[in-house]
PDB file of N, CA and C in Angstrom:
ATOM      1  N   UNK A   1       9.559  16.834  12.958  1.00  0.00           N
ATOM      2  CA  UNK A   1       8.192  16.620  12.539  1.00  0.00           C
ATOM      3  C   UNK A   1       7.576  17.971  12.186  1.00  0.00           C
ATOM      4  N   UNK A   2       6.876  17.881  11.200  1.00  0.00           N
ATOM      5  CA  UNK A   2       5.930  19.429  10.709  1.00  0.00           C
ATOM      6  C   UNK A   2       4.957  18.929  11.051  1.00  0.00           C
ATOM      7  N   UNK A   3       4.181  20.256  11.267  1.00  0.00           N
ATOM      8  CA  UNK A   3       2.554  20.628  11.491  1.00  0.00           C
ATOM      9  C   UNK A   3       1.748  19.130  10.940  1.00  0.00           C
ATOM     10  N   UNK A   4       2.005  18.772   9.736  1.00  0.00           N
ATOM     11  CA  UNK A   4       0.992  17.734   8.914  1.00  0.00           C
ATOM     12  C   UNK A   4       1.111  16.981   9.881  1.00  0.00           C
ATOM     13  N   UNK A   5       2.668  16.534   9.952  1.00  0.00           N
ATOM     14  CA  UNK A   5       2.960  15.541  10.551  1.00  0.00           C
ATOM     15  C   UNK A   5       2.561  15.074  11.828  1.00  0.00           C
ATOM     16  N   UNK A   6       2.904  16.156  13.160  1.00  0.00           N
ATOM     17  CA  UNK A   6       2.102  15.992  13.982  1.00  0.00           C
ATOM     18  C   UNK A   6       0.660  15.708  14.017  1.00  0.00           C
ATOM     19  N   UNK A   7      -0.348  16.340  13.297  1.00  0.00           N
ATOM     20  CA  UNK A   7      -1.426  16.294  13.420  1.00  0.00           C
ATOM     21  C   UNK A   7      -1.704  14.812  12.860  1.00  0.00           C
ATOM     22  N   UNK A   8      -1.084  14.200  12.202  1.00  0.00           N
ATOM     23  CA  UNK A   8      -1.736  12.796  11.238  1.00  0.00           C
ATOM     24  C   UNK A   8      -1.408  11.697  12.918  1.00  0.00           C
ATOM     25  N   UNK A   9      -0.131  11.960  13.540  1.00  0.00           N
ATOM     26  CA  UNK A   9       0.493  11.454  14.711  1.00  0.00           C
ATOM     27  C   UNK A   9      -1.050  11.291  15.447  1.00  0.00           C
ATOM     28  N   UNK A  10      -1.698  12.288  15.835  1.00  0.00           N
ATOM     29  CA  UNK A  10      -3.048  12.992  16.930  1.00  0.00           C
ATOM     30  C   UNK A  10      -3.573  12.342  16.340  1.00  0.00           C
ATOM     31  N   UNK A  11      -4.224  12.260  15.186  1.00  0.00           N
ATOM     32  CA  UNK A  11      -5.456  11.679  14.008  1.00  0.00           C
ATOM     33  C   UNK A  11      -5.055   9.967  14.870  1.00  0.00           C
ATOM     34  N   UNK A  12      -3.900   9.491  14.417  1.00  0.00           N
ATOM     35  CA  UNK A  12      -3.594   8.077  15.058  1.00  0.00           C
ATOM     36  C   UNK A  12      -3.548   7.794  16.165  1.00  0.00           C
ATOM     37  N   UNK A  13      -3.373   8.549  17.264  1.00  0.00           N
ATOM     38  CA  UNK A  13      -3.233   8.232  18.796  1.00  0.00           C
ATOM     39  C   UNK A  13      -5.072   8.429  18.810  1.00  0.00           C
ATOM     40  N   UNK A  14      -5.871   9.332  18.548  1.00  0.00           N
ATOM     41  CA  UNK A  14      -6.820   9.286  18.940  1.00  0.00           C
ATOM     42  C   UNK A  14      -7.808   8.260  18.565  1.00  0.00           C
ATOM     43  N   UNK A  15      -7.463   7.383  17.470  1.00  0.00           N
ATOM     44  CA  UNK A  15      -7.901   5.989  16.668  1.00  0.00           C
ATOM     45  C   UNK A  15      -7.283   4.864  17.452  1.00  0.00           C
ATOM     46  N   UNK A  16      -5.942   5.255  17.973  1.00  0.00           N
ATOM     47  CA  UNK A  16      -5.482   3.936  19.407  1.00  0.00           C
ATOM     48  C   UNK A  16      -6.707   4.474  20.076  1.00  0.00           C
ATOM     49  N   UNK A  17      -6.915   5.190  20.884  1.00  0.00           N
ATOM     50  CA  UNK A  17      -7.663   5.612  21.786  1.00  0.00           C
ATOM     51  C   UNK A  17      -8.703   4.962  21.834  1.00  0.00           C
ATOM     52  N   UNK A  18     -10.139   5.558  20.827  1.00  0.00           N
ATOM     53  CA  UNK A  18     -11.170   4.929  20.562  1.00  0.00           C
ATOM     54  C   UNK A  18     -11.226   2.921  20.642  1.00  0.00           C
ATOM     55  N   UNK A  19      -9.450   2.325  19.649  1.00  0.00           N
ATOM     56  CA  UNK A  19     -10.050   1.281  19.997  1.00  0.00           C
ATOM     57  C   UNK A  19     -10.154   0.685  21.292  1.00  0.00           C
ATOM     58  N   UNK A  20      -8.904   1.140  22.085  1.00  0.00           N
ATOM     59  CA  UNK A  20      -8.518   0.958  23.436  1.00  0.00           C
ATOM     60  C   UNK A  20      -9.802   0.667  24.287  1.00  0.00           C
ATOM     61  N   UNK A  21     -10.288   1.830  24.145  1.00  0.00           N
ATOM     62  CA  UNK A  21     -11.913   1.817  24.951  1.00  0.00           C
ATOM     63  C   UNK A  21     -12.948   1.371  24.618  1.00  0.00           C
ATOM     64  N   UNK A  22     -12.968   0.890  23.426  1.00  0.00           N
ATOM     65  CA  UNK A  22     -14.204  -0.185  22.929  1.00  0.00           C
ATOM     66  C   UNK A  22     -13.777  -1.575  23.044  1.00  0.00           C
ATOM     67  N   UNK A  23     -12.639  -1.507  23.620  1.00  0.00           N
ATOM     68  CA  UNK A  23     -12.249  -3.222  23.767  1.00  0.00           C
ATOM     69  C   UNK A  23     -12.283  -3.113  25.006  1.00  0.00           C
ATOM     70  N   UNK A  24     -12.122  -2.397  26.322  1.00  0.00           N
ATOM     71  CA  UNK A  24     -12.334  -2.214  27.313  1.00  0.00           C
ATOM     72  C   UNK A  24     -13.533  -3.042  27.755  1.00  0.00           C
ATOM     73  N   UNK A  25     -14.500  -3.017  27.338  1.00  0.00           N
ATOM     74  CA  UNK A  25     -15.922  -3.610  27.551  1.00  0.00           C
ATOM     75  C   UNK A  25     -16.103  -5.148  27.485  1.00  0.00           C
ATOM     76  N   UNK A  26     -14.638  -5.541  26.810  1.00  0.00           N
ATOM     77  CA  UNK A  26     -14.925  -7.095  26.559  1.00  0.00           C
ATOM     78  C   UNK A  26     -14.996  -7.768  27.783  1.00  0.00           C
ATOM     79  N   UNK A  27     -15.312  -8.735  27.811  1.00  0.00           N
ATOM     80  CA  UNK A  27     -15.237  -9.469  28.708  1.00  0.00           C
ATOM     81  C   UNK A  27     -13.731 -10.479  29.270  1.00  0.00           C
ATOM     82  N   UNK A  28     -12.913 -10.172  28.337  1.00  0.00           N
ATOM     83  CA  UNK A  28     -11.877 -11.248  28.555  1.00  0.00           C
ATOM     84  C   UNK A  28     -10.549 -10.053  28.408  1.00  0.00           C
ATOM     85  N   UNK A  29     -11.426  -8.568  28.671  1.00  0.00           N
ATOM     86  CA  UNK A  29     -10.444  -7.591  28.333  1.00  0.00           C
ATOM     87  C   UNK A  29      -9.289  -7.677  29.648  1.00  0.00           C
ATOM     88  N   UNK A  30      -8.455  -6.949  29.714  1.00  0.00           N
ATOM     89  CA  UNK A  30      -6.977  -6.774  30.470  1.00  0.00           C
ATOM     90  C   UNK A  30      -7.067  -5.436  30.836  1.00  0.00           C
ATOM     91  N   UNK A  31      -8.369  -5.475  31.695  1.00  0.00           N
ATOM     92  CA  UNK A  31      -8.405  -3.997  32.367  1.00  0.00           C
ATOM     93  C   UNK A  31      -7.365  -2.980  32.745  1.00  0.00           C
ATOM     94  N   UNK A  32      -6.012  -3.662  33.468  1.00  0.00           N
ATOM     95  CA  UNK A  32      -4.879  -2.768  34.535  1.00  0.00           C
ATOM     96  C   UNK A  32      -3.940  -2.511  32.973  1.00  0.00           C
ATOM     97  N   UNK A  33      -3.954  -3.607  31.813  1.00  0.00           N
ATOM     98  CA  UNK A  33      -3.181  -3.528  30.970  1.00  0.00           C
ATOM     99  C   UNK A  33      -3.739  -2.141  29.762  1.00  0.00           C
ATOM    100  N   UNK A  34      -5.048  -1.790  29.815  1.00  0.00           N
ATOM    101  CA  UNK A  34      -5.702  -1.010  28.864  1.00  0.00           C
ATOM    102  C   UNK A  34      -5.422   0.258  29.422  1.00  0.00           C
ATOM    103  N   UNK A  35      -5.816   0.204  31.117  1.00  0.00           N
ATOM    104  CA  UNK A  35      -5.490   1.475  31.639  1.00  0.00           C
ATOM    105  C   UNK A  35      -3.858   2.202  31.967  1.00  0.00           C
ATOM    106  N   UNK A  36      -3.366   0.978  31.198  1.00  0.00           N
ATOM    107  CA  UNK A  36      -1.727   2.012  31.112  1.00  0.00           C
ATOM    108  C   UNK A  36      -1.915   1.990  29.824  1.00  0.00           C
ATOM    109  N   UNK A  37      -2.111   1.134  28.748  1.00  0.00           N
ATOM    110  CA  UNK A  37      -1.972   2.233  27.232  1.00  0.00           C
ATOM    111  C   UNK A  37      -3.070   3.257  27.066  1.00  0.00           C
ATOM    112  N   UNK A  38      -3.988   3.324  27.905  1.00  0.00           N
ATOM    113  CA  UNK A  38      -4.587   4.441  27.730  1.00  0.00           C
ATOM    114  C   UNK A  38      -3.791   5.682  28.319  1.00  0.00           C
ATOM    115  N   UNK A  39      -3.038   5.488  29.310  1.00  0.00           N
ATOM    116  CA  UNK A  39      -2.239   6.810  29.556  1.00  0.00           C
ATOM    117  C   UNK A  39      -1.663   7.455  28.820  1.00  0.00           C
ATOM    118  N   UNK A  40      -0.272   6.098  28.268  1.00  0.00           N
ATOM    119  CA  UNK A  40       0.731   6.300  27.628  1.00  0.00           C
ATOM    120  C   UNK A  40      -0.030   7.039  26.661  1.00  0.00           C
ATOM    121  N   UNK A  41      -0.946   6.584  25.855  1.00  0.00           N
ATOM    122  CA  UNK A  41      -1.719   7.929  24.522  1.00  0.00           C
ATOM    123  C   UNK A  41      -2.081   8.810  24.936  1.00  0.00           C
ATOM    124  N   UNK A  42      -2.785   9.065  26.432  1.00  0.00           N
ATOM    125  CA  UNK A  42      -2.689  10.404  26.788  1.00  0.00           C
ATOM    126  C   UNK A  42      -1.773  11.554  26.599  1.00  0.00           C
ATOM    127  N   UNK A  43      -0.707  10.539  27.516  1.00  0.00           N
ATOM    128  CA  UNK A  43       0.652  11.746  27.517  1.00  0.00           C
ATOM    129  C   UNK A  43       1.202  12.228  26.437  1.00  0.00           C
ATOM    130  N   UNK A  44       1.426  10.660  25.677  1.00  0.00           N
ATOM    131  CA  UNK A  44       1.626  11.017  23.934  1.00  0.00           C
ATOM    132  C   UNK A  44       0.647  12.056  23.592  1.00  0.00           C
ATOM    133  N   UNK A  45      -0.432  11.919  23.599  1.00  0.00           N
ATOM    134  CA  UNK A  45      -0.967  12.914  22.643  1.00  0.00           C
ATOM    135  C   UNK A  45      -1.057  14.404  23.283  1.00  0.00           C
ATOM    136  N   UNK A  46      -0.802  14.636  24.676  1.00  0.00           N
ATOM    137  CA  UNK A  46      -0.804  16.374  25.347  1.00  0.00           C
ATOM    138  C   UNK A  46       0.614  16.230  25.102  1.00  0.00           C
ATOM    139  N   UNK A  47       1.607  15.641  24.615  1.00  0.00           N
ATOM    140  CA  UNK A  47       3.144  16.196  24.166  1.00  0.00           C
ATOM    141  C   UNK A  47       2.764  16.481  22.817  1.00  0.00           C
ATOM    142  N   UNK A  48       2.189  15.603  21.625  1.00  0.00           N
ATOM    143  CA  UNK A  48       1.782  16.191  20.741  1.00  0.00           C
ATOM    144  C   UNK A  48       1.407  17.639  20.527  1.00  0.00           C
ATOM    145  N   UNK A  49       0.016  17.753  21.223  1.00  0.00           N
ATOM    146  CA  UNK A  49      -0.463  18.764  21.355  1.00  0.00           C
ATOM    147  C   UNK A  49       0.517  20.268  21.475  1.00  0.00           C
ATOM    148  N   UNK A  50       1.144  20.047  22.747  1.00  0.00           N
ATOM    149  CA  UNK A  50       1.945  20.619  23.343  1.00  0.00           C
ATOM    150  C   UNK A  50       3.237  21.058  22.245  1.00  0.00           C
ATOM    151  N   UNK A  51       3.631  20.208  20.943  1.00  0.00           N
ATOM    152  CA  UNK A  51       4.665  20.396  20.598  1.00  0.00           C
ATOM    153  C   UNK A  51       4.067  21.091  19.216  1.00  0.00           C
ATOM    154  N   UNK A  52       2.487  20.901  19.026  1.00  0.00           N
ATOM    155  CA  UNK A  52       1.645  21.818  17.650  1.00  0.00           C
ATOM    156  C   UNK A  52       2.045  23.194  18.357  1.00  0.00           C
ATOM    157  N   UNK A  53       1.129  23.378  19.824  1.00  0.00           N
ATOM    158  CA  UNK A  53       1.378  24.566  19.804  1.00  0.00           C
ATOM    159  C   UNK A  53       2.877  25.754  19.962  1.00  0.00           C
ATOM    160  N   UNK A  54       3.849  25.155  20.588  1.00  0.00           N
ATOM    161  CA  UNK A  54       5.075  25.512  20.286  1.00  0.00           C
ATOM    162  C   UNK A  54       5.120  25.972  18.961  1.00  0.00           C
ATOM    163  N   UNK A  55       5.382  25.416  18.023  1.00  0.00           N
ATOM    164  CA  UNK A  55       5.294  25.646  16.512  1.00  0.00           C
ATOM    165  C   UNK A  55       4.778  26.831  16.136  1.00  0.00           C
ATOM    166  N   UNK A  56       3.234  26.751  16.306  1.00  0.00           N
ATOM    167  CA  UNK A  56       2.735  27.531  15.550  1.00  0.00           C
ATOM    168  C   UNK A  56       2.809  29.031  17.120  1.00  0.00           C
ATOM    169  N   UNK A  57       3.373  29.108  18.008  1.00  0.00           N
ATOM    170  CA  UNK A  57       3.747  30.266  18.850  1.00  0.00           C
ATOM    171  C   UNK A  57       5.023  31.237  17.797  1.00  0.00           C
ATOM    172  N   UNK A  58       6.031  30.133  17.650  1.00  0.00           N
ATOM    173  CA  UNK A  58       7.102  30.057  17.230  1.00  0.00           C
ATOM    174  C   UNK A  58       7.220  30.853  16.095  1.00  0.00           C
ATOM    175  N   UNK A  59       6.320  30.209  15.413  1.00  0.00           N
ATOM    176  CA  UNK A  59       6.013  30.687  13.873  1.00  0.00           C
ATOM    177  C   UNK A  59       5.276  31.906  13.972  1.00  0.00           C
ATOM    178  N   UNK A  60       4.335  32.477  14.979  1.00  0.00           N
ATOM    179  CA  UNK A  60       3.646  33.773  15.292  1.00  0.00           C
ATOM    180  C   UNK A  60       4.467  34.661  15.140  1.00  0.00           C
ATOM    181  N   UNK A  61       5.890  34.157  16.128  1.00  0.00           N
ATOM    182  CA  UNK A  61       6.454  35.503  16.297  1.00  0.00           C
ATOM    183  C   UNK A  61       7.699  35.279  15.845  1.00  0.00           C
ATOM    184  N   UNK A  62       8.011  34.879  14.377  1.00  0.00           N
ATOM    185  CA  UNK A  62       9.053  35.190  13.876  1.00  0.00           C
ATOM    186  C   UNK A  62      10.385  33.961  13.706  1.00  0.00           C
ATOM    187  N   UNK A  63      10.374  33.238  14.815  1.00  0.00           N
ATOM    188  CA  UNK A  63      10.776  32.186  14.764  1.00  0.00           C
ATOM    189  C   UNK A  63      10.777  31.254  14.069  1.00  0.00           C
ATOM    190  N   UNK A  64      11.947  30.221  14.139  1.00  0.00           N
ATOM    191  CA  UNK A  64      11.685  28.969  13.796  1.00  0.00           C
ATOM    192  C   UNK A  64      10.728  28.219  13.863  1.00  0.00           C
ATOM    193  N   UNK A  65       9.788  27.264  13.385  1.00  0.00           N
ATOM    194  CA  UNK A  65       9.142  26.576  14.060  1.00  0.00           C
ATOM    195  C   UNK A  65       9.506  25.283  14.210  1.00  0.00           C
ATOM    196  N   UNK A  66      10.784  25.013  13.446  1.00  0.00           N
ATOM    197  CA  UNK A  66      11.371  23.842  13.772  1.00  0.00           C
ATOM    198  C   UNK A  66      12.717  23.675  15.073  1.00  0.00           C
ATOM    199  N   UNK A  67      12.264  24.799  16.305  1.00  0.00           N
ATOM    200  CA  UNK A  67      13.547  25.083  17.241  1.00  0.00           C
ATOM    201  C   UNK A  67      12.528  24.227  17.984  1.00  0.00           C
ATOM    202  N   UNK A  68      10.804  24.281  17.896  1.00  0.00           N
ATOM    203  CA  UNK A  68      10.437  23.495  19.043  1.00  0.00           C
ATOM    204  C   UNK A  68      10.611  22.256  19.345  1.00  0.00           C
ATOM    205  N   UNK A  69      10.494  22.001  20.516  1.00  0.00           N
ATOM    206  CA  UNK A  69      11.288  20.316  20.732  1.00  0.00           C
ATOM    207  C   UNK A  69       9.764  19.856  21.764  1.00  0.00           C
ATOM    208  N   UNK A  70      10.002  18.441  21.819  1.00  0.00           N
ATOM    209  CA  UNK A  70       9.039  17.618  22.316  1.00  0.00           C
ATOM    210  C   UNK A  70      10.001  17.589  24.137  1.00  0.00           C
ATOM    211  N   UNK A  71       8.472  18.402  25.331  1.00  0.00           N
ATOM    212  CA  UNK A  71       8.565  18.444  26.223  1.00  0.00           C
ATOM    213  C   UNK A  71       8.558  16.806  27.312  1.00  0.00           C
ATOM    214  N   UNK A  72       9.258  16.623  28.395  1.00  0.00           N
ATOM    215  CA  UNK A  72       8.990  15.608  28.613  1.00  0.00           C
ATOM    216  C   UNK A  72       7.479  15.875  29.120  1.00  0.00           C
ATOM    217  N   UNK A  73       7.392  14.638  29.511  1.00  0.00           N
ATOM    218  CA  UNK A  73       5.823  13.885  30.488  1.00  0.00           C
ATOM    219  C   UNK A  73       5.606  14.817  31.521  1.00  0.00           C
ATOM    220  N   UNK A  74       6.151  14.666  32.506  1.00  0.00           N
ATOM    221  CA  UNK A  74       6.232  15.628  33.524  1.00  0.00           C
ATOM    222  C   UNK A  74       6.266  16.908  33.405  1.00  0.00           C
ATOM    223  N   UNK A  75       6.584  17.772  32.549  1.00  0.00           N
ATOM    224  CA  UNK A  75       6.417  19.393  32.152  1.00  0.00           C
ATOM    225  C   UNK A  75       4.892  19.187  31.357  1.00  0.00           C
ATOM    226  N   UNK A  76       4.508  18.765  30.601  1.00  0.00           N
ATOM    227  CA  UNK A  76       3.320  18.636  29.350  1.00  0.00           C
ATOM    228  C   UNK A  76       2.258  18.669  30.709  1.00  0.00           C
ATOM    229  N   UNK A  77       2.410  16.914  31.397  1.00  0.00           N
ATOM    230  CA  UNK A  77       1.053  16.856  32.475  1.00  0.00           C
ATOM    231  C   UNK A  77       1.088  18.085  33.635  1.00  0.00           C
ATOM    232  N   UNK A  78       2.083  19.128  33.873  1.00  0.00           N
ATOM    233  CA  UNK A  78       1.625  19.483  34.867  1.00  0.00           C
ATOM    234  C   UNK A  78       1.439  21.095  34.681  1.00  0.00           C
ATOM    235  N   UNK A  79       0.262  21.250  33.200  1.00  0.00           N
ATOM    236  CA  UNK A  79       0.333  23.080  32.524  1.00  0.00           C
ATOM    237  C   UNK A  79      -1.539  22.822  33.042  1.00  0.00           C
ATOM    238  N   UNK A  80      -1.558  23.627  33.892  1.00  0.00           N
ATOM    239  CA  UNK A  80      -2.941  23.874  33.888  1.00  0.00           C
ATOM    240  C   UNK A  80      -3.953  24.393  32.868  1.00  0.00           C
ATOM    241  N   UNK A  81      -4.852  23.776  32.628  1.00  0.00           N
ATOM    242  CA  UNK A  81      -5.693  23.731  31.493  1.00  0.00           C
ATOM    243  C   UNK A  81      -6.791  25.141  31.126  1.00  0.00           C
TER     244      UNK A  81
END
């Protein structure tokens, strides 16, 4: 995936997102079911994140920017902010 690419990925997880949480409010919504795809786009999108900035590190200093690879779940959620 390139730079565009990722970012159009973010542009779309954050449009799951928004609807996720405006359907949240319904009344006939699937609360326990919203609050795991709301994760899953979380994590998706801080691996996203996580795999822009690789890239463009990569690309700072000379590198490839296509050596970066997509971190699991567990390395991404646990970089202090």
């Amino acid at each position: 995936m390139d730079d565009r690419e990722i970012l159009q990925r973010i542009h779309d997880l954050v449009a799951q997102e928004r609807s996720v949480r405006a359907d949240e409010g319904r009344p006939d919504a699937d609360r326990e079911a919203d609050h795991q795809e709301l994760q899953r786009i979380e994590q998706t999108l801080d691996q996203c994140w996580d795999l822009l900035r690789q890239r463009r590190a990569r690309r700072e200093f000379g590198e490839d920017a296509d050596g970066a690879e997509v971190r699991p779940e567990g390395v991404v959620e646990g970089y202090q902010q």
